[in-house]
Protein backbone atom coordinates (compact mmCIF):
# COMPACT_ATOMS: atom_id res chain seq x y z
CA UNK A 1 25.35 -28.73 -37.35
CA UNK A 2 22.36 -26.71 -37.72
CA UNK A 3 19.52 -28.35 -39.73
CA UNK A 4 19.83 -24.82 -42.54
CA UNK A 5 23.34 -26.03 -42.45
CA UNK A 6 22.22 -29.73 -42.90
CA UNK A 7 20.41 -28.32 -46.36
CA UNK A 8 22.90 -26.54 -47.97
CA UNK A 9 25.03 -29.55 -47.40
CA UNK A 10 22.45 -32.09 -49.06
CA UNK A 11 21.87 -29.20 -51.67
CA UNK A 12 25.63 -29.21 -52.42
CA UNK A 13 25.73 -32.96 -52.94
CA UNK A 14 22.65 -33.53 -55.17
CA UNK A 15 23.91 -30.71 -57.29
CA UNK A 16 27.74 -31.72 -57.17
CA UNK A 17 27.42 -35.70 -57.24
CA UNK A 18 23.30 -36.76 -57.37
CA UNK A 19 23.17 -35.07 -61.12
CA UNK A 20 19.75 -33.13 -59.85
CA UNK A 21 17.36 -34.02 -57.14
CA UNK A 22 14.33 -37.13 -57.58
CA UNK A 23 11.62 -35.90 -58.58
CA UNK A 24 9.30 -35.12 -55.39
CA UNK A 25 6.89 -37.97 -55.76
CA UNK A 26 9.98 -40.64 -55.80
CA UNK A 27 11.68 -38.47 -53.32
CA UNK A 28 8.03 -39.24 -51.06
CA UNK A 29 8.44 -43.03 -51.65
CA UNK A 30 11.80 -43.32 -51.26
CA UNK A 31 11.12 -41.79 -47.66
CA UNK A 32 8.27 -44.28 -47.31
CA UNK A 33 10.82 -47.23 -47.74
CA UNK A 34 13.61 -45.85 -45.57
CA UNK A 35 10.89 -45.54 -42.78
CA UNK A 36 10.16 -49.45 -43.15
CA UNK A 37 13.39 -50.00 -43.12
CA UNK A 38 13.48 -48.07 -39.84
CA UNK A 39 10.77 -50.00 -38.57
CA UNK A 40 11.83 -53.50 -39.44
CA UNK A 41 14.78 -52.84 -37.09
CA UNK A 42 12.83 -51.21 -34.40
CA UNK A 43 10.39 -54.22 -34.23
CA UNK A 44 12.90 -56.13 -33.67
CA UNK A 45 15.01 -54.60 -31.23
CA UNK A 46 12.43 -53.03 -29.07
CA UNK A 47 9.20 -54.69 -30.27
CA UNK A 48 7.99 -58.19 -29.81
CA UNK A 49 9.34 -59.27 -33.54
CA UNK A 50 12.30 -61.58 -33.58
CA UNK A 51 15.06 -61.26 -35.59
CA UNK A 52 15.51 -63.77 -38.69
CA UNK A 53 17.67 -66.34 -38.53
CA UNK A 54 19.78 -64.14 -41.03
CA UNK A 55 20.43 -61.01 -39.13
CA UNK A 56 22.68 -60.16 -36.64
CA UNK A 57 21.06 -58.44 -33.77
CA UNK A 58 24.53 -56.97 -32.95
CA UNK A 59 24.35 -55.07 -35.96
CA UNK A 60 20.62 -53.17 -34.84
CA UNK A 61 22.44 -49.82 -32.94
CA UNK A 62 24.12 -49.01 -36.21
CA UNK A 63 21.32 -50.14 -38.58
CA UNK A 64 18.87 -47.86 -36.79
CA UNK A 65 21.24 -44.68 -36.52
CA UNK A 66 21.51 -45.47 -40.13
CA UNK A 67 18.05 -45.75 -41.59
CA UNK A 68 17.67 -42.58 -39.44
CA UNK A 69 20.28 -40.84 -41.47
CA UNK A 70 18.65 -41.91 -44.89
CA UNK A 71 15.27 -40.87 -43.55
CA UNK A 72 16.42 -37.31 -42.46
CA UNK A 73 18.64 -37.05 -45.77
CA UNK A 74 15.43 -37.63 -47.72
CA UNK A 75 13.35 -35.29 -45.54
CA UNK A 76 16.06 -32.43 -46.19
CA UNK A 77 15.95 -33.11 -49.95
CA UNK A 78 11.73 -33.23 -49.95
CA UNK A 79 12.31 -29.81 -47.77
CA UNK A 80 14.96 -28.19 -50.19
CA UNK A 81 12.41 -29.33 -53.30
CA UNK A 82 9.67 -27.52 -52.06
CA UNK A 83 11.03 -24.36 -50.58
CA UNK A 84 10.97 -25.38 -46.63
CA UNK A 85 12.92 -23.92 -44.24
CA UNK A 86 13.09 -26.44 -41.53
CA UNK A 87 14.63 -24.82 -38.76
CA UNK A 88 11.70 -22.28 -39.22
CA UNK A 89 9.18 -25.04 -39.64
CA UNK A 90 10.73 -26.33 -36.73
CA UNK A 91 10.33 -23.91 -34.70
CA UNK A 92 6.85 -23.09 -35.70
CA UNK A 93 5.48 -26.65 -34.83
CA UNK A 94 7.29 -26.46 -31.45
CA UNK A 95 5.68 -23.01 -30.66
CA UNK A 96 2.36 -24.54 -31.59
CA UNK A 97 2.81 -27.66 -29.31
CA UNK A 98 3.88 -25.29 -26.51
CA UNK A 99 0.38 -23.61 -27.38
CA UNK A 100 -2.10 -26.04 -27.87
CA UNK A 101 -0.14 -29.02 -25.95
CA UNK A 102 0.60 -27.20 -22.63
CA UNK A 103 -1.15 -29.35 -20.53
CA UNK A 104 -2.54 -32.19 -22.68
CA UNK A 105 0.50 -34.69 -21.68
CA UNK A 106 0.81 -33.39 -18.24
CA UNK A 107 -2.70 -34.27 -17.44
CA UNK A 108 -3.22 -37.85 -19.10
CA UNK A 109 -3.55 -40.32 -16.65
CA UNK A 110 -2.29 -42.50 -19.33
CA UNK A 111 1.45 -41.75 -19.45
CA UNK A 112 1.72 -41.02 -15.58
CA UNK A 113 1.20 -44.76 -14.73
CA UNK A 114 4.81 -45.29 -16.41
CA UNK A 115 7.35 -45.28 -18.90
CA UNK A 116 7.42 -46.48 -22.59
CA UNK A 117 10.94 -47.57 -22.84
């Protein structure tokens, strides 16, 4: 699926089953909490954070897929709100890395000594 495709789809469902779309301020902190939410798994499966005694690390490949379906989902609806085309911004942002990032990651010392996973 392309990500224009992605929109009309999200479009479809906020105007078919969501009634209309948040407003874009709630829309912004509803992202804000998904991305926690993200981040509370993340901590604990890759970070130094242990899980509680109450969740199941088994559960932390699906839980992160998941909170990174609710964050795109409200990224597409903040995008359809305000008018963005995101496969154009897209490709916009990676034309400007390509520009103004050509080198910068090649040439820092800092990520050649090794690897971040």
């Amino acid at each position: 699926m392309e990500i224009k495709e992605a929109q009309q789809m999200v479009d479809q469902w906020i105007r078919t089953k969501g009634v209309r779309y948040f407003n874009p301020l709630s829309n912004m902190a509803i992202l804000m909490e998904e991305v926690g939410e993200l981040s509370r798994w993340m901590v604990r499966e890759y970070g130094e954070q242990s899980y509680k005694s109450t969740e199941d690390p088994s559960g932390a490949p699906a839980a992160i897929a998941s909170e990174m379906a609710d964050i795109l989902w409200v990224l597409i609806c903040l995008a359809n709100q305000s008018g963005v085309d995101l496969d154009q911004a897209l490709q916009e942002s990676m034309t400007k890395k390509d520009i103004r990032d050509a080198r910068r990651h090649l040439d820092n010392p800092k990520l050649q000594s090794g690897s971040s996973d």
